[in-house]
ModelCIF file with pLDDT and N, C-alpha, C, O atoms, coordinates in Angstrom:
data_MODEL
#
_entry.id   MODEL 
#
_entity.id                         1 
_entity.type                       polymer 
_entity.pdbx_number_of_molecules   1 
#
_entity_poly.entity_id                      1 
_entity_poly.type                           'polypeptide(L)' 
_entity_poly.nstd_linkage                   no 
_entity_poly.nstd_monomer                   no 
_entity_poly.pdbx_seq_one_letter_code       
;(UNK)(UNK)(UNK)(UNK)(UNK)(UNK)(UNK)(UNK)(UNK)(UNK)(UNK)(UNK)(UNK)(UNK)(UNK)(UNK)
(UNK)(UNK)(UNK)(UNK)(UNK)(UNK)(UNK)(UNK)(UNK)(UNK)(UNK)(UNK)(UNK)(UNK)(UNK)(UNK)
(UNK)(UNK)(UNK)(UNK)(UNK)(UNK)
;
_entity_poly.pdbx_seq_one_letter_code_can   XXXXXXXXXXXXXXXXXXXXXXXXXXXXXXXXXXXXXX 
_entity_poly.pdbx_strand_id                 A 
#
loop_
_entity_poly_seq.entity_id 
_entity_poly_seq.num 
_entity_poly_seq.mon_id 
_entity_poly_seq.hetero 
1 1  UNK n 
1 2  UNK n 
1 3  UNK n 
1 4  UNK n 
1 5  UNK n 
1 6  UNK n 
1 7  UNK n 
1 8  UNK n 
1 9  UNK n 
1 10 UNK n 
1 11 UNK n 
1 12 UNK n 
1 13 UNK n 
1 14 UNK n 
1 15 UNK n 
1 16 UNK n 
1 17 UNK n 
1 18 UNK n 
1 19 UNK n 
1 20 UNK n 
1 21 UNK n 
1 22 UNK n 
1 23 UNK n 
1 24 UNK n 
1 25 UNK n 
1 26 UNK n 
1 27 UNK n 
1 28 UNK n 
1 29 UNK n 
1 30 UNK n 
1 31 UNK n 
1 32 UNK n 
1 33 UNK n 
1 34 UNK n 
1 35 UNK n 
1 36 UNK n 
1 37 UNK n 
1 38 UNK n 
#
_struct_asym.id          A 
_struct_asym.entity_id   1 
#
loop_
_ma_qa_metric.id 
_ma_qa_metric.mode 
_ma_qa_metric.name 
_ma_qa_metric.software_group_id 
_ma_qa_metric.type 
1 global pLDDT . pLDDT 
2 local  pLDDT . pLDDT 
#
_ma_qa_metric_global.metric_id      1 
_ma_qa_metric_global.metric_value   70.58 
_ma_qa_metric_global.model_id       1 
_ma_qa_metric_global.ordinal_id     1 
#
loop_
_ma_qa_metric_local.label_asym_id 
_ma_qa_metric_local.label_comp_id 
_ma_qa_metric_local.label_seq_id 
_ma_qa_metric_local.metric_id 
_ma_qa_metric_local.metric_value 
_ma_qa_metric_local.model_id 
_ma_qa_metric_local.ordinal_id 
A UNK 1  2 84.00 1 1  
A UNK 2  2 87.00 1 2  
A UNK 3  2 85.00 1 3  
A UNK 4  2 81.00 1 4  
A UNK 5  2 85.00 1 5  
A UNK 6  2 85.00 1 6  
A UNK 7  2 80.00 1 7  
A UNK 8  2 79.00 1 8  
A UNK 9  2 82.00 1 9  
A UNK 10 2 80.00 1 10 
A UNK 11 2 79.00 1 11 
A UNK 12 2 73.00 1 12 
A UNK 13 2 80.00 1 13 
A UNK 14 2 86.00 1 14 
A UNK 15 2 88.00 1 15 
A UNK 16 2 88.00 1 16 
A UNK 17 2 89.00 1 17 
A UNK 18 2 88.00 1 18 
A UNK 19 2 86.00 1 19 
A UNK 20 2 87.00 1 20 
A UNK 21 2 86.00 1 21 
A UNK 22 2 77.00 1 22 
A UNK 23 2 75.00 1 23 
A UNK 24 2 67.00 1 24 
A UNK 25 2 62.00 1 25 
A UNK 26 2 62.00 1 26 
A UNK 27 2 57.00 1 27 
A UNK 28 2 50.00 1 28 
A UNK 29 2 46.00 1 29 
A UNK 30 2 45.00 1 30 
A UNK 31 2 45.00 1 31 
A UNK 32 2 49.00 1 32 
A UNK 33 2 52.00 1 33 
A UNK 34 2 55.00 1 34 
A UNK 35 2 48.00 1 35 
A UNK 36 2 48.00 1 36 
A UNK 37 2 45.00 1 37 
A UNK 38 2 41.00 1 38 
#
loop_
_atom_site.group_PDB 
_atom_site.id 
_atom_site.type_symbol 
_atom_site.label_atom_id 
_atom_site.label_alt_id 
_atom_site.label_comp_id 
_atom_site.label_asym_id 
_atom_site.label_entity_id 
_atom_site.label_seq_id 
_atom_site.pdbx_PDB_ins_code 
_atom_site.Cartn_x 
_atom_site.Cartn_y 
_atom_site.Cartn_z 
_atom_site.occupancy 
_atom_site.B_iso_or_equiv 
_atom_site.pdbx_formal_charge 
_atom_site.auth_seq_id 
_atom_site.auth_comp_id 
_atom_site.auth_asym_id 
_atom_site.auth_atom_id 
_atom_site.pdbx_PDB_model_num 
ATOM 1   N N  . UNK A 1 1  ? -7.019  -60.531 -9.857  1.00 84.00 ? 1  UNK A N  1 
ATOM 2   C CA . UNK A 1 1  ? -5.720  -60.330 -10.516 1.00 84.00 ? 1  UNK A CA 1 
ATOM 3   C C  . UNK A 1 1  ? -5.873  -59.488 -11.783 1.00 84.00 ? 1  UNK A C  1 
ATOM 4   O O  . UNK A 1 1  ? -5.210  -58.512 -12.135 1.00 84.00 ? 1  UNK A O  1 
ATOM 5   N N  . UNK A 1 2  ? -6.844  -60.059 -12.353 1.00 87.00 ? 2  UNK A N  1 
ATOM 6   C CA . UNK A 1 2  ? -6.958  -59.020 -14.019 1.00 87.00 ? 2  UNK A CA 1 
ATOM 7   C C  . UNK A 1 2  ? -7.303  -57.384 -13.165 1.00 87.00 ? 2  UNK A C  1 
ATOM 8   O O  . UNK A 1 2  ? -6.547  -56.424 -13.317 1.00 87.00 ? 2  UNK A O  1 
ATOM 9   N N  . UNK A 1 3  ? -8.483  -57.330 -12.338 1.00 85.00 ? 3  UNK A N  1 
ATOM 10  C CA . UNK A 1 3  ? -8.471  -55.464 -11.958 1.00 85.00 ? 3  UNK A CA 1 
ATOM 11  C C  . UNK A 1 3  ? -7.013  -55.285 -11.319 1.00 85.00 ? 3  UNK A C  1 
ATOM 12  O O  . UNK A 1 3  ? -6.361  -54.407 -11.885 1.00 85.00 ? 3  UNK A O  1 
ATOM 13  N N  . UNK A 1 4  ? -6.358  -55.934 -10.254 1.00 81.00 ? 4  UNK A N  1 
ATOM 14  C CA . UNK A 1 4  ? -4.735  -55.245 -10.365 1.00 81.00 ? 4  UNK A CA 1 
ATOM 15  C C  . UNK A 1 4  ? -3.762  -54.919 -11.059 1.00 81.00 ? 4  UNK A C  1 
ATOM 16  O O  . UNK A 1 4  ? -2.732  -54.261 -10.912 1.00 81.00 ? 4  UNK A O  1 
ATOM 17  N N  . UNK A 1 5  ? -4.439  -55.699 -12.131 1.00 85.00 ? 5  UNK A N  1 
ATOM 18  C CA . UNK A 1 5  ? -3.552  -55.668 -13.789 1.00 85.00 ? 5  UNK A CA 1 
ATOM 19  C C  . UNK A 1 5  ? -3.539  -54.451 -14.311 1.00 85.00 ? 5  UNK A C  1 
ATOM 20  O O  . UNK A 1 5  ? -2.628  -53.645 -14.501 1.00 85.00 ? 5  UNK A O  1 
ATOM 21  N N  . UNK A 1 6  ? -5.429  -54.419 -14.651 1.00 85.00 ? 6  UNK A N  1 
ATOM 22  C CA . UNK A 1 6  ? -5.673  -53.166 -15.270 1.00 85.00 ? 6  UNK A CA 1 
ATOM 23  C C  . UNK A 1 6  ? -5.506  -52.159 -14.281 1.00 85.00 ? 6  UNK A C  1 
ATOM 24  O O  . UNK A 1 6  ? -5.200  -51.236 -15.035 1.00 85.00 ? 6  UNK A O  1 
ATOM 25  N N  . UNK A 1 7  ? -5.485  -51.703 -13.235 1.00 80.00 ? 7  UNK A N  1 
ATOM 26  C CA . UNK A 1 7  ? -5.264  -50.462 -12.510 1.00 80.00 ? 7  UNK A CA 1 
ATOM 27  C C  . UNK A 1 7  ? -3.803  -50.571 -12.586 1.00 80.00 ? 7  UNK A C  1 
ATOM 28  O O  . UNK A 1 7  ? -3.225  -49.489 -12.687 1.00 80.00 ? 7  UNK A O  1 
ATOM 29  N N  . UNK A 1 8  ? -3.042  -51.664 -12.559 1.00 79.00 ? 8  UNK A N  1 
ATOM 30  C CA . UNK A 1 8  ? -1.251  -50.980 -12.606 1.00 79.00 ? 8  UNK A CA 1 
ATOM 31  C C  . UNK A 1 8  ? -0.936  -50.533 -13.970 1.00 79.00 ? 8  UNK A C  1 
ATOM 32  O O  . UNK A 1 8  ? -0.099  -49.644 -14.129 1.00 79.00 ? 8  UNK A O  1 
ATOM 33  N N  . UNK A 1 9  ? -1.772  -51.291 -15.360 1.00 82.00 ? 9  UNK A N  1 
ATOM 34  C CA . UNK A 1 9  ? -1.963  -50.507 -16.524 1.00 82.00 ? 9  UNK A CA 1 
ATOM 35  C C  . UNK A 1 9  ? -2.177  -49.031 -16.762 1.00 82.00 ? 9  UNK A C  1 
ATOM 36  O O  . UNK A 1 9  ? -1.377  -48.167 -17.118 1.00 82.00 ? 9  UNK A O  1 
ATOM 37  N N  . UNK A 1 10 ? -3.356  -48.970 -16.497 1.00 80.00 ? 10 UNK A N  1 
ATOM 38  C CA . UNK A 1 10 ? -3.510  -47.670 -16.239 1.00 80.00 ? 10 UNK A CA 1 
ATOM 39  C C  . UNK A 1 10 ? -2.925  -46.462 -15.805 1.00 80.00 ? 10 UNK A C  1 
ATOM 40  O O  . UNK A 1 10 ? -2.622  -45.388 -16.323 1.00 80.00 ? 10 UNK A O  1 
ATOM 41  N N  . UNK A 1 11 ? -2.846  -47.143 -14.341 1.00 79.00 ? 11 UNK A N  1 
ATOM 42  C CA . UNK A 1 11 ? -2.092  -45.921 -13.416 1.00 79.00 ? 11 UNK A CA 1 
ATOM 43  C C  . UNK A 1 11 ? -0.836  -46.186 -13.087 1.00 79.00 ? 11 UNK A C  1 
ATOM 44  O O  . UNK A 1 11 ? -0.213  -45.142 -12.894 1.00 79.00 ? 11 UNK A O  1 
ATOM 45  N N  . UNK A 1 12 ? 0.025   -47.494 -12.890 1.00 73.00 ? 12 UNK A N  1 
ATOM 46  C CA . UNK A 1 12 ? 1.153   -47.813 -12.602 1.00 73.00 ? 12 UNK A CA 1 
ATOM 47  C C  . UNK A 1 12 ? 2.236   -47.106 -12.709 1.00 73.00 ? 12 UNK A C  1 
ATOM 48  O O  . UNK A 1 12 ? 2.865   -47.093 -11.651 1.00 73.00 ? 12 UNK A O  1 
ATOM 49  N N  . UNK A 1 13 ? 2.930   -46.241 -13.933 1.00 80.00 ? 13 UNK A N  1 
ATOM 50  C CA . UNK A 1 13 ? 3.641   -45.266 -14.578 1.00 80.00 ? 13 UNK A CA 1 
ATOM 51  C C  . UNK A 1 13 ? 3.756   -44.025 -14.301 1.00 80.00 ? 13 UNK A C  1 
ATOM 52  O O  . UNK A 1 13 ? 4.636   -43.262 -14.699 1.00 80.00 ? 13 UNK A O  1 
ATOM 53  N N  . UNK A 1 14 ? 2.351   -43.659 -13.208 1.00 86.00 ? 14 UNK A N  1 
ATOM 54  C CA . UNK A 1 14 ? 2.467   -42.677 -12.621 1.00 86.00 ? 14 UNK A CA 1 
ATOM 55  C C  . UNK A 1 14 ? 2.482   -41.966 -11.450 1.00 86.00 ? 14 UNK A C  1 
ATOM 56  O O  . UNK A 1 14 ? 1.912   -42.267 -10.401 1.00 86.00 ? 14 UNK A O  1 
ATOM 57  N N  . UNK A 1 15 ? 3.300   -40.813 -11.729 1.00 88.00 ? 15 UNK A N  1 
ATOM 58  C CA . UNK A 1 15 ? 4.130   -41.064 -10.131 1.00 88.00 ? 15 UNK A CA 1 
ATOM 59  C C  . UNK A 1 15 ? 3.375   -39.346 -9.777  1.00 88.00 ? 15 UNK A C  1 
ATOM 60  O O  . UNK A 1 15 ? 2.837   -38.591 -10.587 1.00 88.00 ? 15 UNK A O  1 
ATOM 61  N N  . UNK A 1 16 ? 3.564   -39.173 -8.497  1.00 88.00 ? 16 UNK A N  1 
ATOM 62  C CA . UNK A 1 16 ? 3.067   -38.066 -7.791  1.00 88.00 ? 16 UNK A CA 1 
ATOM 63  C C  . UNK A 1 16 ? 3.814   -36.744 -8.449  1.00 88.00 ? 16 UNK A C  1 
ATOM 64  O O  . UNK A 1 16 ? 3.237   -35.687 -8.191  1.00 88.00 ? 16 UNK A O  1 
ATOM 65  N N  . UNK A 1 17 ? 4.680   -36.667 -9.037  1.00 89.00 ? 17 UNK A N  1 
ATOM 66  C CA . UNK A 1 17 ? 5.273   -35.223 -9.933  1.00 89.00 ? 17 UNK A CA 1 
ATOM 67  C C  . UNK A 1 17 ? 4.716   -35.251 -10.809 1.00 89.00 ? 17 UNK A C  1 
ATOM 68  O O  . UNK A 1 17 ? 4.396   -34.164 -11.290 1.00 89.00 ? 17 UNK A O  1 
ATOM 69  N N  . UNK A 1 18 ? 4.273   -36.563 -11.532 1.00 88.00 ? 18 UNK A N  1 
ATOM 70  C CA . UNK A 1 18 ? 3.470   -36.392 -12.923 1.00 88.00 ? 18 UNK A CA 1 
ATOM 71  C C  . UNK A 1 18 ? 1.928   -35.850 -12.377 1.00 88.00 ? 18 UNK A C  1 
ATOM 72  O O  . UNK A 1 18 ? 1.285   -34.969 -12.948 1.00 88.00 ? 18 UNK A O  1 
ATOM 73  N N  . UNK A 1 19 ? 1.658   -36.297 -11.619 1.00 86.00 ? 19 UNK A N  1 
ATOM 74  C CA . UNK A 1 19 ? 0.389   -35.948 -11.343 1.00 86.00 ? 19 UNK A CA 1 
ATOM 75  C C  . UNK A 1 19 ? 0.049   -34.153 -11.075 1.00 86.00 ? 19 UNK A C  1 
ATOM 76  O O  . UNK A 1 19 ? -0.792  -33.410 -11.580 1.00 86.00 ? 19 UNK A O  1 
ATOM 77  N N  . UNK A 1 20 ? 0.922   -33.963 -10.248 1.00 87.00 ? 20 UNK A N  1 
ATOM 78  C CA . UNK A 1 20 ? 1.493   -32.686 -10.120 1.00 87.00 ? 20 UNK A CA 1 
ATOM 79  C C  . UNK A 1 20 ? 1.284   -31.630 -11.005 1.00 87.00 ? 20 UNK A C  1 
ATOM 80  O O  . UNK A 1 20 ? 0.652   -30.583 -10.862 1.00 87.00 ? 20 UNK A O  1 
ATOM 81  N N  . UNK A 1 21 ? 2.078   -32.192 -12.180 1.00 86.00 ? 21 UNK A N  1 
ATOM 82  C CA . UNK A 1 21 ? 2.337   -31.322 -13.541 1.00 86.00 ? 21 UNK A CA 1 
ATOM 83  C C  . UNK A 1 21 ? 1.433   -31.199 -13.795 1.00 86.00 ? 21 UNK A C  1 
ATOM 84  O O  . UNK A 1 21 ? 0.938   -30.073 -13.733 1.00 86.00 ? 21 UNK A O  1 
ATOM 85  N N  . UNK A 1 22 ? 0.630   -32.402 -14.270 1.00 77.00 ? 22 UNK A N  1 
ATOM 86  C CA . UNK A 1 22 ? -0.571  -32.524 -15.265 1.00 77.00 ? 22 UNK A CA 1 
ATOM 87  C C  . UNK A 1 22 ? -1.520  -31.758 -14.494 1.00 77.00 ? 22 UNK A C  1 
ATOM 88  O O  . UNK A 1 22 ? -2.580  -31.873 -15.109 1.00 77.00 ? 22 UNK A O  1 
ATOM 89  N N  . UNK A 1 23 ? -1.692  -31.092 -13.553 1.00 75.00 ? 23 UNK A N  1 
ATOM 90  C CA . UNK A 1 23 ? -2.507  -30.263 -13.026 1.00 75.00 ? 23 UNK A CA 1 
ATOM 91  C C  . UNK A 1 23 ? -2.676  -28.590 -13.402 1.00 75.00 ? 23 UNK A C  1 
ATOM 92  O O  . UNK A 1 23 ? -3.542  -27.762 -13.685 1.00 75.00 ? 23 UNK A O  1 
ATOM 93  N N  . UNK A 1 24 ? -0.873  -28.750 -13.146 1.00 67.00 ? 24 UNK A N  1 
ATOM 94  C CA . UNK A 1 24 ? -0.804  -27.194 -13.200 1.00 67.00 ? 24 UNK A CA 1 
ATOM 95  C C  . UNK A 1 24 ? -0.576  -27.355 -14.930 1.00 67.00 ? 24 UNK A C  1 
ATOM 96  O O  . UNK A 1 24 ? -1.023  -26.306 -15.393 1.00 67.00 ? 24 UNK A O  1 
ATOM 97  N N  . UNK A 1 25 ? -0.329  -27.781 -15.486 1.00 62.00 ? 25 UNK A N  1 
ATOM 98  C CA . UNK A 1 25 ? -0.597  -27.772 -16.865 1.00 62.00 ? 25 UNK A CA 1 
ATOM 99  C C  . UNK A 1 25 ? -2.099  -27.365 -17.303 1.00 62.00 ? 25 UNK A C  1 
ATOM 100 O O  . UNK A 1 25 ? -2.227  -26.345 -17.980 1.00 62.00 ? 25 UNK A O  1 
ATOM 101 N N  . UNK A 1 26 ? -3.062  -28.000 -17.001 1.00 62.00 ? 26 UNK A N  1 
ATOM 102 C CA . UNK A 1 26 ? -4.390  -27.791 -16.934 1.00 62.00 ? 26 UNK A CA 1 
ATOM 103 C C  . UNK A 1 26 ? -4.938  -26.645 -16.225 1.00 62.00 ? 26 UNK A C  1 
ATOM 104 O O  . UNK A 1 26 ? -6.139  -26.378 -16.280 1.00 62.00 ? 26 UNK A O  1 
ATOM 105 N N  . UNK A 1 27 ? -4.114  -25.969 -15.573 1.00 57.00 ? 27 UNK A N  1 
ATOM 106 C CA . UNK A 1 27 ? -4.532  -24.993 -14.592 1.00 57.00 ? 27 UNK A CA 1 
ATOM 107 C C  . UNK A 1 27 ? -4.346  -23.597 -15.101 1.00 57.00 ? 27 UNK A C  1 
ATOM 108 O O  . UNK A 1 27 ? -3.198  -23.454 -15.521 1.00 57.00 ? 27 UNK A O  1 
ATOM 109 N N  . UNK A 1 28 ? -5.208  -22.327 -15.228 1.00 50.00 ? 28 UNK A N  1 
ATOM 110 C CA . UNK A 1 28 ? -4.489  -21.011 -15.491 1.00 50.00 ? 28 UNK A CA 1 
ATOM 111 C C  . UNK A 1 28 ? -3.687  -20.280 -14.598 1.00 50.00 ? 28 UNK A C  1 
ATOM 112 O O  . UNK A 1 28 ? -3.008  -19.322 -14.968 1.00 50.00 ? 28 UNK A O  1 
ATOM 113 N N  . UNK A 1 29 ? -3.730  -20.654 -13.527 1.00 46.00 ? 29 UNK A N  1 
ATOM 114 C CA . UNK A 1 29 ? -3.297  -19.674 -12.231 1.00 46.00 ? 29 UNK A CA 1 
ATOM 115 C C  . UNK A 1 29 ? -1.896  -20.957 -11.644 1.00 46.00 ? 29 UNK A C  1 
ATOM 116 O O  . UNK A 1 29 ? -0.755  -20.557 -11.410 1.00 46.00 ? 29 UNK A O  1 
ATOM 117 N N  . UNK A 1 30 ? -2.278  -22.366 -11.508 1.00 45.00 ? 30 UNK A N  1 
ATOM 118 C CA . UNK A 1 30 ? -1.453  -23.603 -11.708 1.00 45.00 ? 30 UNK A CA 1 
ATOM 119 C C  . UNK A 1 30 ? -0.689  -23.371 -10.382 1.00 45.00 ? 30 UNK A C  1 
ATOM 120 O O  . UNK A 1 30 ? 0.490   -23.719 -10.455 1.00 45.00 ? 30 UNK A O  1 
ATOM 121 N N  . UNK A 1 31 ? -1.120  -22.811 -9.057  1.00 45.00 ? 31 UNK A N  1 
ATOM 122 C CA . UNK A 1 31 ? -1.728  -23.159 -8.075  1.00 45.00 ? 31 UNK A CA 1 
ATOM 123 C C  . UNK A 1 31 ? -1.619  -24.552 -7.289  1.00 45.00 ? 31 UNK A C  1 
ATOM 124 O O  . UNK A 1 31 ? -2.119  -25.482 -7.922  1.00 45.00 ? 31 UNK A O  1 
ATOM 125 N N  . UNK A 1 32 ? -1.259  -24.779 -6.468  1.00 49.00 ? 32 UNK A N  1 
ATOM 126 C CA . UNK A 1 32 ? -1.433  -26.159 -6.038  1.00 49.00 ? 32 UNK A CA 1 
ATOM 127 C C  . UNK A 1 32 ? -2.813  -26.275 -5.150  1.00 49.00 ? 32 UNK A C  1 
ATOM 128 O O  . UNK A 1 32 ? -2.754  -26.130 -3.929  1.00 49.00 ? 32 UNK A O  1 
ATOM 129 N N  . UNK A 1 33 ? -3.870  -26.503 -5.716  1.00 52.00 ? 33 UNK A N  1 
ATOM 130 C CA . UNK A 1 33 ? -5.257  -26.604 -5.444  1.00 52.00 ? 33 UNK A CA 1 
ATOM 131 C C  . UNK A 1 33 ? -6.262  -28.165 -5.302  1.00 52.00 ? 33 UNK A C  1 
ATOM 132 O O  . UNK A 1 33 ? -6.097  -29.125 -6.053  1.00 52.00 ? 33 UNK A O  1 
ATOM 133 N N  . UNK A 1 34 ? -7.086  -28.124 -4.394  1.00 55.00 ? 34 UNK A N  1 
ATOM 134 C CA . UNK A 1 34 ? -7.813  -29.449 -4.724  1.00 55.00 ? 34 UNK A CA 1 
ATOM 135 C C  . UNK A 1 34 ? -9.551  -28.829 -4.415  1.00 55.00 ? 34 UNK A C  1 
ATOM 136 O O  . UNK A 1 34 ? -9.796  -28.388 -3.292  1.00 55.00 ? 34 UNK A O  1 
ATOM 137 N N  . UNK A 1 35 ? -10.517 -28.845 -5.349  1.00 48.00 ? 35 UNK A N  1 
ATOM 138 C CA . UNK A 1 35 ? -11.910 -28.277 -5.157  1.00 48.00 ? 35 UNK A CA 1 
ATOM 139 C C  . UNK A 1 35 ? -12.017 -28.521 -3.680  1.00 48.00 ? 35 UNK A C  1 
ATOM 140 O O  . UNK A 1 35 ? -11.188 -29.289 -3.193  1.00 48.00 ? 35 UNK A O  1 
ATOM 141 N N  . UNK A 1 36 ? -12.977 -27.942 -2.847  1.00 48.00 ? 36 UNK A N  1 
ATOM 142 C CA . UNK A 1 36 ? -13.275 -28.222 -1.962  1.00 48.00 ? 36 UNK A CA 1 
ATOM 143 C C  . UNK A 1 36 ? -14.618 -28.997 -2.006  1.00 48.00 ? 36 UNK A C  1 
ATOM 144 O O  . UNK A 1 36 ? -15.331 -29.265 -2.973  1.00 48.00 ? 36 UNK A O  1 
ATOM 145 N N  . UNK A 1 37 ? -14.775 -29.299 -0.605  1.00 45.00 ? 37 UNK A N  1 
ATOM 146 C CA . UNK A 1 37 ? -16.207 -29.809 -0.421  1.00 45.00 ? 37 UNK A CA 1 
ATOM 147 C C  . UNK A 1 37 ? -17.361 -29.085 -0.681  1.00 45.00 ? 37 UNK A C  1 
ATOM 148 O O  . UNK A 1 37 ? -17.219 -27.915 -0.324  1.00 45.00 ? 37 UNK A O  1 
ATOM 149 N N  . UNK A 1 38 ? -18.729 -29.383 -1.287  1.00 41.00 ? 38 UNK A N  1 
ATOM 150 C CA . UNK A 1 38 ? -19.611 -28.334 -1.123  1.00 41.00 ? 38 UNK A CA 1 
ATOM 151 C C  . UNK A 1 38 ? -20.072 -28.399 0.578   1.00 41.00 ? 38 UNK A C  1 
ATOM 152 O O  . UNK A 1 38 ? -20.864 -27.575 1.036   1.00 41.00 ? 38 UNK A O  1 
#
């Protein structure tokens, strides 16, 4: 119960557009990208 706690702490608030953003925010080209495998 306390790690479901802390992971809905953590991450709970965030939703798949935020995640989104915060990418292409971080991004120069901002791209919808994920590294690949080596």
């Amino acid at each position: 119960d306390h790690m479901q706690s802390a992971v809905e702490t953590a991450a709970g608030s965030i939703s798949l557009r935020e995640l989104v953003s915060k990418n292409d925010a971080s991004s120069d080209s901002g791209a919808p990208a994920i590294p690949r495998q080596t």
